[in-house]
C-alpha atoms as a PDB file:
ATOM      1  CA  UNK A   1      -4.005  11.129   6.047  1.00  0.00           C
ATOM      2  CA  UNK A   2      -6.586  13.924   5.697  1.00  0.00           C
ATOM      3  CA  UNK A   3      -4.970  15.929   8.417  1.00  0.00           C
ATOM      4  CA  UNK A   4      -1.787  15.879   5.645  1.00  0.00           C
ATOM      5  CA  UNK A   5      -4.211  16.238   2.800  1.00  0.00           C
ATOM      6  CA  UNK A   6      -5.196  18.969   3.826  1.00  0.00           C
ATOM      7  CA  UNK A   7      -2.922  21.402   6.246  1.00  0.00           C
ATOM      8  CA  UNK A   8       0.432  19.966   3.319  1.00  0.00           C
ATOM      9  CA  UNK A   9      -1.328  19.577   0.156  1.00  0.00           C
ATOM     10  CA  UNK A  10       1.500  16.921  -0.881  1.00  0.00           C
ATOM     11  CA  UNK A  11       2.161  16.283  -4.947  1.00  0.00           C
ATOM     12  CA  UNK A  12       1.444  12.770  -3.247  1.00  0.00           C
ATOM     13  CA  UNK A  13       0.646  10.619  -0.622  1.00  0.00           C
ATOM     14  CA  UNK A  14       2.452   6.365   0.262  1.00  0.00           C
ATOM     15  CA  UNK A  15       1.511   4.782   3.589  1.00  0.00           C
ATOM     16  CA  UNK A  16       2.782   1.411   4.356  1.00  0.00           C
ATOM     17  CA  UNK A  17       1.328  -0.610   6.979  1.00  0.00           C
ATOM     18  CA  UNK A  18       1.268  -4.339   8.163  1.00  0.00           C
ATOM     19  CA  UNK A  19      -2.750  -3.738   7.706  1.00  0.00           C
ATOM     20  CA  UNK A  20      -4.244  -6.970   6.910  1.00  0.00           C
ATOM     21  CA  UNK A  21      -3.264 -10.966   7.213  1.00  0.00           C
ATOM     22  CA  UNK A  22      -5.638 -10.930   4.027  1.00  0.00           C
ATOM     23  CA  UNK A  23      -2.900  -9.875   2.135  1.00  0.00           C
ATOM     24  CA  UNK A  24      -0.738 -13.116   3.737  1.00  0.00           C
ATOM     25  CA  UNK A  25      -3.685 -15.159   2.104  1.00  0.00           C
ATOM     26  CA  UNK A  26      -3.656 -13.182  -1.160  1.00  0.00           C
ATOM     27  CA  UNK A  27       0.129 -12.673  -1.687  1.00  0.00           C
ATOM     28  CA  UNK A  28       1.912 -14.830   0.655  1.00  0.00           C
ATOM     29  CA  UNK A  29       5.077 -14.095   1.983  1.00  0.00           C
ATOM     30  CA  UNK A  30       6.473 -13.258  -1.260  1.00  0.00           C
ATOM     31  CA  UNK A  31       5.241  -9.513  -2.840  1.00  0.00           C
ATOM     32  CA  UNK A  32       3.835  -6.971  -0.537  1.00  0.00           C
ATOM     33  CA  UNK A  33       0.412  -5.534  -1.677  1.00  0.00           C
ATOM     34  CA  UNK A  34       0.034  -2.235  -3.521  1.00  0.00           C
ATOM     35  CA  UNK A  35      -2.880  -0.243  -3.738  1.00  0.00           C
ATOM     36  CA  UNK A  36      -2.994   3.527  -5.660  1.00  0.00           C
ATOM     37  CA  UNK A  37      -5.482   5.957  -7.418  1.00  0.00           C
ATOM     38  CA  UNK A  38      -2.976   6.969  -9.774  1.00  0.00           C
ATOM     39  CA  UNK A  39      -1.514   4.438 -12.672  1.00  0.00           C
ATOM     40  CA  UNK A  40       1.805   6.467 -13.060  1.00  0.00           C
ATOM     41  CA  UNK A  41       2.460   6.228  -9.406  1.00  0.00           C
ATOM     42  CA  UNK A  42       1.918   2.561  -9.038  1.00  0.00           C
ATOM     43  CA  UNK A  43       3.670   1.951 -11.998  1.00  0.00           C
ATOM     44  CA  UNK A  44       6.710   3.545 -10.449  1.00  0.00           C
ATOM     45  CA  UNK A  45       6.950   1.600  -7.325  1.00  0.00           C
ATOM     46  CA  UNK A  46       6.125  -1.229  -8.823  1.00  0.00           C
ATOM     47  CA  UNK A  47       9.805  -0.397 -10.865  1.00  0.00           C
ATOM     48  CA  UNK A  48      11.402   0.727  -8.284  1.00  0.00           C
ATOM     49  CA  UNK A  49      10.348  -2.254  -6.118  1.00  0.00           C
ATOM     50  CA  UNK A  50      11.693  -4.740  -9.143  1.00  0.00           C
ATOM     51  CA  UNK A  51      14.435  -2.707  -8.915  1.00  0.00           C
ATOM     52  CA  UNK A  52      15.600  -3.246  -5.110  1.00  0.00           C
ATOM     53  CA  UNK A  53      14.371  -6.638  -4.675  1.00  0.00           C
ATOM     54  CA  UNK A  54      11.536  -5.576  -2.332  1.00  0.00           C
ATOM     55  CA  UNK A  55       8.426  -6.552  -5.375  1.00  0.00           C
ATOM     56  CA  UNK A  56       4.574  -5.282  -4.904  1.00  0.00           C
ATOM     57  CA  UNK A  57       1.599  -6.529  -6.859  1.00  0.00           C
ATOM     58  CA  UNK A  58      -1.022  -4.062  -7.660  1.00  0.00           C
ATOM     59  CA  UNK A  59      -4.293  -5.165  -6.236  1.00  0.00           C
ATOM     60  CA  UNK A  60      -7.847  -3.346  -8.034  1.00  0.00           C
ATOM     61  CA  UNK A  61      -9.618  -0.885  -5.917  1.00  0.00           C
ATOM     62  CA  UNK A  62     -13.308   0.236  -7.018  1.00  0.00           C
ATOM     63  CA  UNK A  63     -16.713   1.053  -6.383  1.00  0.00           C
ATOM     64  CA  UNK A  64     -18.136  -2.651  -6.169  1.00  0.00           C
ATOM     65  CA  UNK A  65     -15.403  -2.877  -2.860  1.00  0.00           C
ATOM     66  CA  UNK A  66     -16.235   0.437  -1.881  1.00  0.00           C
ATOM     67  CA  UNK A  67     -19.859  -0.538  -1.594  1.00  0.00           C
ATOM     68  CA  UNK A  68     -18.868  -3.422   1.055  1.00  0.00           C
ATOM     69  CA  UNK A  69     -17.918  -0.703   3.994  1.00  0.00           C
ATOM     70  CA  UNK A  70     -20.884   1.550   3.449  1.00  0.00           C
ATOM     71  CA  UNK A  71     -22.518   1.945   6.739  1.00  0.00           C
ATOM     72  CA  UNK A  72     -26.549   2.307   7.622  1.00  0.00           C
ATOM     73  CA  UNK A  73     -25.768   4.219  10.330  1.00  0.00           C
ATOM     74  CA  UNK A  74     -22.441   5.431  10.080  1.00  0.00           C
ATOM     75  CA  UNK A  75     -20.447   7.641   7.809  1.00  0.00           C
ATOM     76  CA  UNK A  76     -18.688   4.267   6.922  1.00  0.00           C
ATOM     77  CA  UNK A  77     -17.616   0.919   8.264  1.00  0.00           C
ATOM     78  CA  UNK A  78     -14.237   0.209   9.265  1.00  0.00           C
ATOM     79  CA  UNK A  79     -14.323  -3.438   8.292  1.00  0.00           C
ATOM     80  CA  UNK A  80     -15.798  -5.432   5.171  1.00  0.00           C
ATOM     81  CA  UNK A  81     -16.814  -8.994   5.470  1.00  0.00           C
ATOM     82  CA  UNK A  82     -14.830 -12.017   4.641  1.00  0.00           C
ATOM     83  CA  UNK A  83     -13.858 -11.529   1.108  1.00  0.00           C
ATOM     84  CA  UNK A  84     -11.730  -8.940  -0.063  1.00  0.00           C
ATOM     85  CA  UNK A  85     -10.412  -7.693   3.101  1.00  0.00           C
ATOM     86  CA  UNK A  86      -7.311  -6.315   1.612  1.00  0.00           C
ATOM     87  CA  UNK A  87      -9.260  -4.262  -0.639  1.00  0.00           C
ATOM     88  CA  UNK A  88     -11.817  -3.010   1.437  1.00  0.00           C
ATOM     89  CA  UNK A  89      -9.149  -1.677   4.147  1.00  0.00           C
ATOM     90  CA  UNK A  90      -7.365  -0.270   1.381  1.00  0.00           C
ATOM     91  CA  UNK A  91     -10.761   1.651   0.080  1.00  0.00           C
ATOM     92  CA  UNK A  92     -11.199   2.782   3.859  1.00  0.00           C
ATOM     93  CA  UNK A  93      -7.837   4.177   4.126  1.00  0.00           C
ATOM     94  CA  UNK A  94      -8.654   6.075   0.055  1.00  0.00           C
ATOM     95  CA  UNK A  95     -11.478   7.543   1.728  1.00  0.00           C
ATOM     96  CA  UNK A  96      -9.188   9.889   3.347  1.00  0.00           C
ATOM     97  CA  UNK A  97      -6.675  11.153   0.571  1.00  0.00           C
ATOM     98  CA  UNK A  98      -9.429  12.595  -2.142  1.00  0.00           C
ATOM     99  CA  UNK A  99      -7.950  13.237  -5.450  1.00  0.00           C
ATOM    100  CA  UNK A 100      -4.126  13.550  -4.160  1.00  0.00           C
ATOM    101  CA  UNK A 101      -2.422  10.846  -6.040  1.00  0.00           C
ATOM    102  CA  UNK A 102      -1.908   8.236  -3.371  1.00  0.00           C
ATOM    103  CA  UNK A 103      -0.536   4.654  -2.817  1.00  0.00           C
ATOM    104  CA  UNK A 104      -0.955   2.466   0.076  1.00  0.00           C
ATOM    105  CA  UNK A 105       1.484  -0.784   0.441  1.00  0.00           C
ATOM    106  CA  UNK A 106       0.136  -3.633   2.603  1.00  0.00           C
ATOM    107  CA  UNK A 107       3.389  -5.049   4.097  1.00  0.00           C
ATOM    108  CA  UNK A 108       1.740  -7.719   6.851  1.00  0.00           C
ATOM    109  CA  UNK A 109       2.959 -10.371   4.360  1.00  0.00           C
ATOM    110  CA  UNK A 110       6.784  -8.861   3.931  1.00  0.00           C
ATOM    111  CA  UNK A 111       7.325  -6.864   7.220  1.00  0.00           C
ATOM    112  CA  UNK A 112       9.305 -10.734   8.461  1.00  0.00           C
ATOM    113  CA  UNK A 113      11.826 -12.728   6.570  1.00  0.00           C
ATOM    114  CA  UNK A 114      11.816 -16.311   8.302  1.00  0.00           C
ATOM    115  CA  UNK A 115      15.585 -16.945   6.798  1.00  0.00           C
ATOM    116  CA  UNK A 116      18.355 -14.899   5.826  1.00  0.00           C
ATOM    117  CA  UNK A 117      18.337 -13.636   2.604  1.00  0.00           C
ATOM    118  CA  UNK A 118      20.580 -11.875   0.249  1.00  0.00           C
ATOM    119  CA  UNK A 119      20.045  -8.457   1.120  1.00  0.00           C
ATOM    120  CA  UNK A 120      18.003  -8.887   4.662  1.00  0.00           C
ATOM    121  CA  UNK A 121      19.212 -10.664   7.662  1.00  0.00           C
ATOM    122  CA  UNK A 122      16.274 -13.063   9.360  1.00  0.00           C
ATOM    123  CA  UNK A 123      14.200 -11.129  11.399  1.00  0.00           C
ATOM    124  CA  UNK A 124      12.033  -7.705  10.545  1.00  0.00           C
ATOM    125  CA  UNK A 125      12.566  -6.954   7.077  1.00  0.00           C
ATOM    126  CA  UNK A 126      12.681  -2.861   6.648  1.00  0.00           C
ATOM    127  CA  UNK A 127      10.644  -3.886   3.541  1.00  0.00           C
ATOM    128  CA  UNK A 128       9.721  -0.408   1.606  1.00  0.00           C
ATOM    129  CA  UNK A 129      12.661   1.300   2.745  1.00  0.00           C
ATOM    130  CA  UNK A 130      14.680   0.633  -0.051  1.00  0.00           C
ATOM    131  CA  UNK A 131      12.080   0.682  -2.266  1.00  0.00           C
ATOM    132  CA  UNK A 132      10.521   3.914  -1.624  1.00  0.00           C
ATOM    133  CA  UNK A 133      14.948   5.259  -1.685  1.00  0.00           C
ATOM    134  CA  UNK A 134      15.041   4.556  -5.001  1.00  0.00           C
ATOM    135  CA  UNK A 135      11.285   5.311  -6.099  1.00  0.00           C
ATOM    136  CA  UNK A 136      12.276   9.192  -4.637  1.00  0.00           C
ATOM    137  CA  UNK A 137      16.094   8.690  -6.448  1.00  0.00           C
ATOM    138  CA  UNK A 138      14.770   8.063  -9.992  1.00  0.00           C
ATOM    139  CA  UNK A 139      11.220  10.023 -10.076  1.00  0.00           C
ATOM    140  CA  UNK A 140      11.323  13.015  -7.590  1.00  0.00           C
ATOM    141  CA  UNK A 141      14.706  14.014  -6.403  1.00  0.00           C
ATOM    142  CA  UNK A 142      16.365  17.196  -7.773  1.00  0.00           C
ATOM    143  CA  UNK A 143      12.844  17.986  -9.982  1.00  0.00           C
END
């Protein structure tokens, strides 16, 4: 993520990754986790997500979660305790983008439907795909 930061210098940044079974505990199965530094851009998946059936729920980052991977004797700690683990490996990965808008979606609770569903067939779920299609279709293509 810095590497891209920094040799691209994108307009923004979205990573999705099946990053914690904290957001399974959080979430469930149902919504997969979203996590941004910029309103407009979280407001936009979360439409565009609505939109394709494939729903996020924004989850706070801050300081006070920040503080929990500060490190002695490190530049920072990889892992928080117990609570807030979704937050705290979504403030790790923010470390890395600065002040390019950015979104992260935490997909560990989405990434597998257990049944066939409407739109996905039992099995991995392509969740984001669709989401992030029309997030690009309505707010970025042909601007």
């Amino acid at each position: 993520m810095w590497y891209c930061k920094q040799r691209f210098r994108p307009r923004l940044m979205i990573d999705l990754a099946t990053l914690t079974g904290a957001i399974i505990v959080t979430l469930g199965h149902e919504k997969g986790g979203l996590f941004a530094n910029n309103d407009e851009l979280a407001e936009r998946i979360v439409r565009a997500g609505t939109a394709t059936g494939e729903p996020v729920w924004r989850l706070p980052l801050g300081e006070e979660y920040d503080k929990i991977i500060k490190s002695e004797i490190a530049d920072m700690k990889n892992v928080g305790n117990r609570g807030a683990g979704s937050i705290t490996a979504a403030q790790f990965l923010k470390r890395f983008v600065g002040e390019t808008p950015w979104a992260h979606l935490d997909i560990a609770g989405v990434a597998w439907a257990k049944k066939d569903g409407s739109t996905v067939p039992k099995g991995a779920s392509a969740f984001g795909v669709r989401l992030l299609d029309r997030l690009i279709a309505d707010n970025y293509e042909g601007r």
